[in-house]
N, C-alpha and C. Protein backbone atom coordinates (compact mmCIF):
# COMPACT_ATOMS: atom_id res chain seq x y z
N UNK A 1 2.47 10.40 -0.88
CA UNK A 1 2.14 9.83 0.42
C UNK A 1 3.40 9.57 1.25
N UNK A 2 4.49 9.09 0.64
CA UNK A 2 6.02 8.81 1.52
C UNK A 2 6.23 10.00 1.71
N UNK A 3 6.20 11.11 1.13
CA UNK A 3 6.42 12.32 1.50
C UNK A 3 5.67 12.77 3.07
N UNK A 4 4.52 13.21 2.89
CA UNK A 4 3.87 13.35 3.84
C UNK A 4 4.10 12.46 5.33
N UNK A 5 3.83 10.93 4.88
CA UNK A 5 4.14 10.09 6.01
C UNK A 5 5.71 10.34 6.91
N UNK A 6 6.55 10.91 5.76
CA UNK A 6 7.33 11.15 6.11
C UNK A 6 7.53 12.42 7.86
N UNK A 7 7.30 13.64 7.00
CA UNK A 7 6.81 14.44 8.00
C UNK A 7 6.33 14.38 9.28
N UNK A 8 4.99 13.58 8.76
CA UNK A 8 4.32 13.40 10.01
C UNK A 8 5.11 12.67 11.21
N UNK A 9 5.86 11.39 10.64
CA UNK A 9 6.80 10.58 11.99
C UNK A 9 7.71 11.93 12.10
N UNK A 10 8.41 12.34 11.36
CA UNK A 10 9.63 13.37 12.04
C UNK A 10 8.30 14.68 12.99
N UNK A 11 7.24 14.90 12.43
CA UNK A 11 6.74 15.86 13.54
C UNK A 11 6.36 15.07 15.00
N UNK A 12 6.80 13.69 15.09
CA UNK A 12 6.70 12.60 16.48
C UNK A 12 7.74 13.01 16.93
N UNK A 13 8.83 13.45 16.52
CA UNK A 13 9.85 13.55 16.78
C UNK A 13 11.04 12.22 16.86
N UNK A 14 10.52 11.42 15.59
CA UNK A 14 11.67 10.15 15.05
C UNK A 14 12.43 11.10 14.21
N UNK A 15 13.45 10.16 13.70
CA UNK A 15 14.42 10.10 12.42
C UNK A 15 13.47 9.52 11.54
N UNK A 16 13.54 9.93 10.19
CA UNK A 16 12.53 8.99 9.15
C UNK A 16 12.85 9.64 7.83
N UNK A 17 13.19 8.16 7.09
CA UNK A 17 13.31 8.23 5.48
C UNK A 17 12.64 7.88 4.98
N UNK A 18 12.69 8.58 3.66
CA UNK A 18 10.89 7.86 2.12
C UNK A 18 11.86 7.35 1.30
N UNK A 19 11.13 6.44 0.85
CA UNK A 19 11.71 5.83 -0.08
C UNK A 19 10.52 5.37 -0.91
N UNK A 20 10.55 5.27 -2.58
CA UNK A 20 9.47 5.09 -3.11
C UNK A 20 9.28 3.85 -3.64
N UNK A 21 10.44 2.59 -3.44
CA UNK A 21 10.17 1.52 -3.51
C UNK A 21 10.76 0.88 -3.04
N UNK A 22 10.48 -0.52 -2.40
CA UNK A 22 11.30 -1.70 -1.76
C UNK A 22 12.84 -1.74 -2.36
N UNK A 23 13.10 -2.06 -3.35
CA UNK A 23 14.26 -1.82 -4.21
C UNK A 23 15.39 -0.56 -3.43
N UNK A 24 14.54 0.51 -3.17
CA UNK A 24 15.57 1.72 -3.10
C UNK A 24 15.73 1.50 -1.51
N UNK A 25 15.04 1.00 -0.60
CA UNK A 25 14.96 0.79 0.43
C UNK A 25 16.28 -0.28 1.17
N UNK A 26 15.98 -1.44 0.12
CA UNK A 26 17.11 -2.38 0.34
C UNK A 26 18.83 -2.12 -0.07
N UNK A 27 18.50 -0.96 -1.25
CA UNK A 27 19.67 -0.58 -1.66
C UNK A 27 20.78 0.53 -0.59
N UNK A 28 19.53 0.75 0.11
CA UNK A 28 20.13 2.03 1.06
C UNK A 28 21.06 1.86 2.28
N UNK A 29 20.73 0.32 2.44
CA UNK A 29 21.96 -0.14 3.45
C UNK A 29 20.88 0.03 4.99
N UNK A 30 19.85 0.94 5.08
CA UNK A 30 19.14 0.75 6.40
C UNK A 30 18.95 -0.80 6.74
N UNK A 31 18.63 -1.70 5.99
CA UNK A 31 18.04 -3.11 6.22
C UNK A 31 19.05 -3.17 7.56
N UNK A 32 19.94 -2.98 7.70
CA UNK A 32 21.01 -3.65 8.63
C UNK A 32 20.73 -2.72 10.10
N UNK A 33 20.55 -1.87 9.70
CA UNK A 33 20.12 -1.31 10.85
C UNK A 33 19.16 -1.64 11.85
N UNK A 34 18.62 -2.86 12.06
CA UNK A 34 17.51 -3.75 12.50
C UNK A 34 17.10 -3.22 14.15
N UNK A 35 18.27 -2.40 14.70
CA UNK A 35 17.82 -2.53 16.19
C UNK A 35 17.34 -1.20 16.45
N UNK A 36 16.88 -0.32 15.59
CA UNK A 36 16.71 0.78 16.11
C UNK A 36 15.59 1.20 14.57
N UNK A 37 14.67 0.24 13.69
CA UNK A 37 14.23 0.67 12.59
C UNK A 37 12.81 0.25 12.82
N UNK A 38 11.55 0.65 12.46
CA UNK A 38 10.66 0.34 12.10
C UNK A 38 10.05 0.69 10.93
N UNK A 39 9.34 -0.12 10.17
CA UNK A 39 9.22 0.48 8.30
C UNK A 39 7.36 0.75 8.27
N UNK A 40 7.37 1.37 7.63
CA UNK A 40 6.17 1.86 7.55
C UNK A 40 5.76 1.52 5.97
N UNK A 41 5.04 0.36 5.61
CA UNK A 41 4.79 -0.02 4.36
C UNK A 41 3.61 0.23 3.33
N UNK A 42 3.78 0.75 2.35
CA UNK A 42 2.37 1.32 1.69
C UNK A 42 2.50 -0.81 1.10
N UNK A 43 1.10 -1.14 1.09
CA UNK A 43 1.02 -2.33 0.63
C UNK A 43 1.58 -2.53 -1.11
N UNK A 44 1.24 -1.43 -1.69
CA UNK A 44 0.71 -1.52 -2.89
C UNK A 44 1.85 -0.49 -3.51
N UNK A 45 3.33 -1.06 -3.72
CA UNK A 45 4.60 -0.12 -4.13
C UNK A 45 5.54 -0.66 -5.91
N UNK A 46 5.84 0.25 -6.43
CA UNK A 46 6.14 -0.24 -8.01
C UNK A 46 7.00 -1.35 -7.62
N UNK A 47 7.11 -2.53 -8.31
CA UNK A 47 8.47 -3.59 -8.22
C UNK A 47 8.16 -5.02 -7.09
N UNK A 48 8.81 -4.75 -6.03
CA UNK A 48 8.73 -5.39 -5.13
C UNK A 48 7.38 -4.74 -4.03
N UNK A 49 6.24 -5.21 -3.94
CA UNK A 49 5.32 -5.33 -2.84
C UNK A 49 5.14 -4.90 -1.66
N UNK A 50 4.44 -4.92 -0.96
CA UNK A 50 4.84 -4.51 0.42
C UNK A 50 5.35 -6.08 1.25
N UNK A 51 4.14 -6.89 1.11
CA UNK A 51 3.84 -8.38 1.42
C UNK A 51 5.36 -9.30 0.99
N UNK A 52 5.67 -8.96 -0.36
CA UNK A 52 7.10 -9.60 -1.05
C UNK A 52 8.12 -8.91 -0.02
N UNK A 53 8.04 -7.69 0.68
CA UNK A 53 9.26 -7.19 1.20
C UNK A 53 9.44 -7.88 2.37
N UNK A 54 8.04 -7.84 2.70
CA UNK A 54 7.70 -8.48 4.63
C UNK A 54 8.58 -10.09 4.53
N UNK A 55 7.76 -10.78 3.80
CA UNK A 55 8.44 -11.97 3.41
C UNK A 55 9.69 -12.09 2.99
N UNK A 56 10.73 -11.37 2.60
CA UNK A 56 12.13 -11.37 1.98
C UNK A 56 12.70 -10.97 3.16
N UNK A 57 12.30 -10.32 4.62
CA UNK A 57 13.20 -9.95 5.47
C UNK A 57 12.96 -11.03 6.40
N UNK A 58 11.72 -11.62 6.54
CA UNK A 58 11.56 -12.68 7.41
C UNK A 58 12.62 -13.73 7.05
N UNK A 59 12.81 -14.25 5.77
CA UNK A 59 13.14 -15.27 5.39
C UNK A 59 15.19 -15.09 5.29
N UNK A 60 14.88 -13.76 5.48
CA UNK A 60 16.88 -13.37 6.27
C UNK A 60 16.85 -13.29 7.62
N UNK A 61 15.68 -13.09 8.02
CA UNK A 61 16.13 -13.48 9.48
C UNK A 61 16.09 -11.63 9.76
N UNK A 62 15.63 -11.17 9.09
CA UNK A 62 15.49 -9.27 9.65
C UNK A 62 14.55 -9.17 10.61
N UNK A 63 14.29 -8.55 11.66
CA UNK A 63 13.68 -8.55 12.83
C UNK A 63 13.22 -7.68 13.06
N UNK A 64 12.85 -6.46 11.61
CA UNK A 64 12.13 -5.11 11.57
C UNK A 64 10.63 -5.04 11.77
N UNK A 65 10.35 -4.67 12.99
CA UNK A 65 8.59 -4.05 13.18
C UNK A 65 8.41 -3.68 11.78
N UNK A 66 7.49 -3.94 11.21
CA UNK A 66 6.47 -3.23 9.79
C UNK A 66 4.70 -3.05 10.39
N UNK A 67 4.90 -1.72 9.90
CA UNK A 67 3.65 -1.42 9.79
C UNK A 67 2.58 -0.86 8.50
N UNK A 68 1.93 -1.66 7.94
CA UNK A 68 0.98 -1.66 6.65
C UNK A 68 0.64 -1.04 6.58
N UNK A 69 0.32 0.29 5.65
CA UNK A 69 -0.67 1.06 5.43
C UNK A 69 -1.59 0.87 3.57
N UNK A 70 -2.37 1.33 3.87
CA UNK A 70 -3.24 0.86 1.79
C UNK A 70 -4.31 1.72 2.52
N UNK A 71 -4.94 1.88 0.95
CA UNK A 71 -6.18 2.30 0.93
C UNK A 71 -7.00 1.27 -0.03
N UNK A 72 -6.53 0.02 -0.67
CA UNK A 72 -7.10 -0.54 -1.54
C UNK A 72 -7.11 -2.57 -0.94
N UNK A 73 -6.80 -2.22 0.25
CA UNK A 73 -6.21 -3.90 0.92
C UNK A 73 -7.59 -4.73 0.59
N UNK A 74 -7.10 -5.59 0.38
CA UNK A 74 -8.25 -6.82 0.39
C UNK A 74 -8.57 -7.11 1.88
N UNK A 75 -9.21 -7.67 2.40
CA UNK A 75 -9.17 -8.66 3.81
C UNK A 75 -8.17 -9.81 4.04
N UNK A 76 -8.09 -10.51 2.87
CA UNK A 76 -7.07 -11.37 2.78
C UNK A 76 -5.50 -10.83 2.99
N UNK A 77 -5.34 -9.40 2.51
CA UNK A 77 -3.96 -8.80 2.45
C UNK A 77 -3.67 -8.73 3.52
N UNK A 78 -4.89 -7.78 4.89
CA UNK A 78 -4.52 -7.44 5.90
C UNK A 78 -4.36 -8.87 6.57
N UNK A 79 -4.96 -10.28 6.35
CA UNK A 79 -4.85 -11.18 7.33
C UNK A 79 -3.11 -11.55 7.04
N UNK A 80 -2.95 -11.64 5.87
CA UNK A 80 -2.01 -12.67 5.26
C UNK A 80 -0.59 -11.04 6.41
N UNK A 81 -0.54 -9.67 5.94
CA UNK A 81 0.20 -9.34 6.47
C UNK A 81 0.17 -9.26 8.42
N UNK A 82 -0.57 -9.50 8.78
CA UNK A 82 -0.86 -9.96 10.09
C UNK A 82 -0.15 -10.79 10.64
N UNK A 83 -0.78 -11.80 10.45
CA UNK A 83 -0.14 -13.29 10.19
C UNK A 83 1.50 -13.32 9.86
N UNK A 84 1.92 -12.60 8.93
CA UNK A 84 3.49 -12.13 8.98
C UNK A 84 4.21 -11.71 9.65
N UNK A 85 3.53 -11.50 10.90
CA UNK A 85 4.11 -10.44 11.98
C UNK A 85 4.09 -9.01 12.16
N UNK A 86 3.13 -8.42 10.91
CA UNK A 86 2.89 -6.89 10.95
C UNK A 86 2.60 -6.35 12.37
N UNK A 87 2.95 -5.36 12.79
CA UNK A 87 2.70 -4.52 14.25
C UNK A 87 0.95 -3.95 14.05
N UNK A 88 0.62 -3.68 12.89
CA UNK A 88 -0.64 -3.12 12.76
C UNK A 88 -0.68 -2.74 11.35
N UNK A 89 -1.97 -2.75 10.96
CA UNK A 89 -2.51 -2.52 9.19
C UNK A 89 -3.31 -1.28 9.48
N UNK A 90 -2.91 -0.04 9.14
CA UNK A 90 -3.58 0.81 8.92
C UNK A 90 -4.29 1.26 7.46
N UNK A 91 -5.26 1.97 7.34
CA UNK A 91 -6.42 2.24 5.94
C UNK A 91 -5.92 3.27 5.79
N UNK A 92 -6.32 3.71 4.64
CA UNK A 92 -5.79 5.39 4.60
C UNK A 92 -6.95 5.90 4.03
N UNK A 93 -7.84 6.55 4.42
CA UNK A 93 -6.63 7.73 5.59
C UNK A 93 -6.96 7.33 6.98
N UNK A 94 -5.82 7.49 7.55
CA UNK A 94 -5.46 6.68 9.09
C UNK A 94 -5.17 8.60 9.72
N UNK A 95 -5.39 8.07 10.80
CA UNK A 95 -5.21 9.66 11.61
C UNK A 95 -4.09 9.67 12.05
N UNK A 96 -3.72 10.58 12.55
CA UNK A 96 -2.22 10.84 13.15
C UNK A 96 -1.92 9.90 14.39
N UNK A 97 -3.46 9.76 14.86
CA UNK A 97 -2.94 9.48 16.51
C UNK A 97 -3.09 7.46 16.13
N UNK A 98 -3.50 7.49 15.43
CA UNK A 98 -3.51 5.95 14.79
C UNK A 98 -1.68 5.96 14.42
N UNK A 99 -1.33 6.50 13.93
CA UNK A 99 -0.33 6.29 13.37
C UNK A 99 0.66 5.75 14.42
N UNK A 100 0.26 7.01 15.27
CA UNK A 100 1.61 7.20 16.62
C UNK A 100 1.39 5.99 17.79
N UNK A 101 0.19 5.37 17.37
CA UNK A 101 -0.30 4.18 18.33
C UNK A 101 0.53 2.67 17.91
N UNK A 102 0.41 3.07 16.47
CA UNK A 102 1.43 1.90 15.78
C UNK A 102 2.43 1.93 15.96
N UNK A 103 3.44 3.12 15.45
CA UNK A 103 4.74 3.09 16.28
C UNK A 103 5.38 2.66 17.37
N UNK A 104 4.31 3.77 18.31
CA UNK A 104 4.61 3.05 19.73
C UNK A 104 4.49 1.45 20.31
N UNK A 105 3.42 0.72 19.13
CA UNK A 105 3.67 -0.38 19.55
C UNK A 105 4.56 -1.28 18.93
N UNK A 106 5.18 -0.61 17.86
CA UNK A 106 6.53 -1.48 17.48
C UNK A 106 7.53 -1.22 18.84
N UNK A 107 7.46 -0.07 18.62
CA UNK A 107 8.85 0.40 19.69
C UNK A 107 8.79 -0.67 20.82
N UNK A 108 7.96 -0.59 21.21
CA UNK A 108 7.71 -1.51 22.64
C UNK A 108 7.81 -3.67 22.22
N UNK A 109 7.89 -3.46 21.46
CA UNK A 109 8.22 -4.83 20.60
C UNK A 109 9.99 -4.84 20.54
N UNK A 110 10.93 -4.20 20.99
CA UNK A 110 11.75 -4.50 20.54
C UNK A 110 12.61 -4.58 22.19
């Protein structure tokens, strides 16, 4: 799925990296990149969470648009990541033009 998701933002014509867990994500040094990033989060990732990641950047003070994606979310997941400041919770399978609606409304958030 990071694969694919991948693609699809670069066929928007962004920059965009996969990464297959929070861990490799934080290790990569993007975190700092805050003014020009939006993350695209599968809820449900080996290690660290999607929800644990949202919460670990809030609580540094990171100022990254996230946008949720799952196919298995509770109601409670999507409120609780809401409520976190998520840009939008998408289901999967989410359509393309869903996708590009989320983006665009991070972008415009910053």
């Amino acid at each position: 799925m990071a694969d694919s998701t991948r693609f699809l933002v670069r066929s928007f014509g962004f920059r965009a990296e996969a990464f297959l867990s929070a861990e490799q994500f934080l290790d990569s040094g993007l975190v700092e990149e805050t003014k020009c990033l939006i993350l695209i989060l599968d809820l449900r990732m080996p290690g660290i969470d999607g929800l644990e990641l949202q919460r670990n950047l809030r609580s540094t003070n990171k100022q990254i648009p996230i946008i949720f994606i799952s196919a298995r979310a509770t109601e409670q997941e999507r409120t609780q990541a809401i409520a976190g400041g998520a840009v939008d919770f998408l289901r999967k399978p989410f359509s393309e033009e869903a996708l590009l609606n989320a983006i665009q409304a991070a972008l415009s958030q910053g």
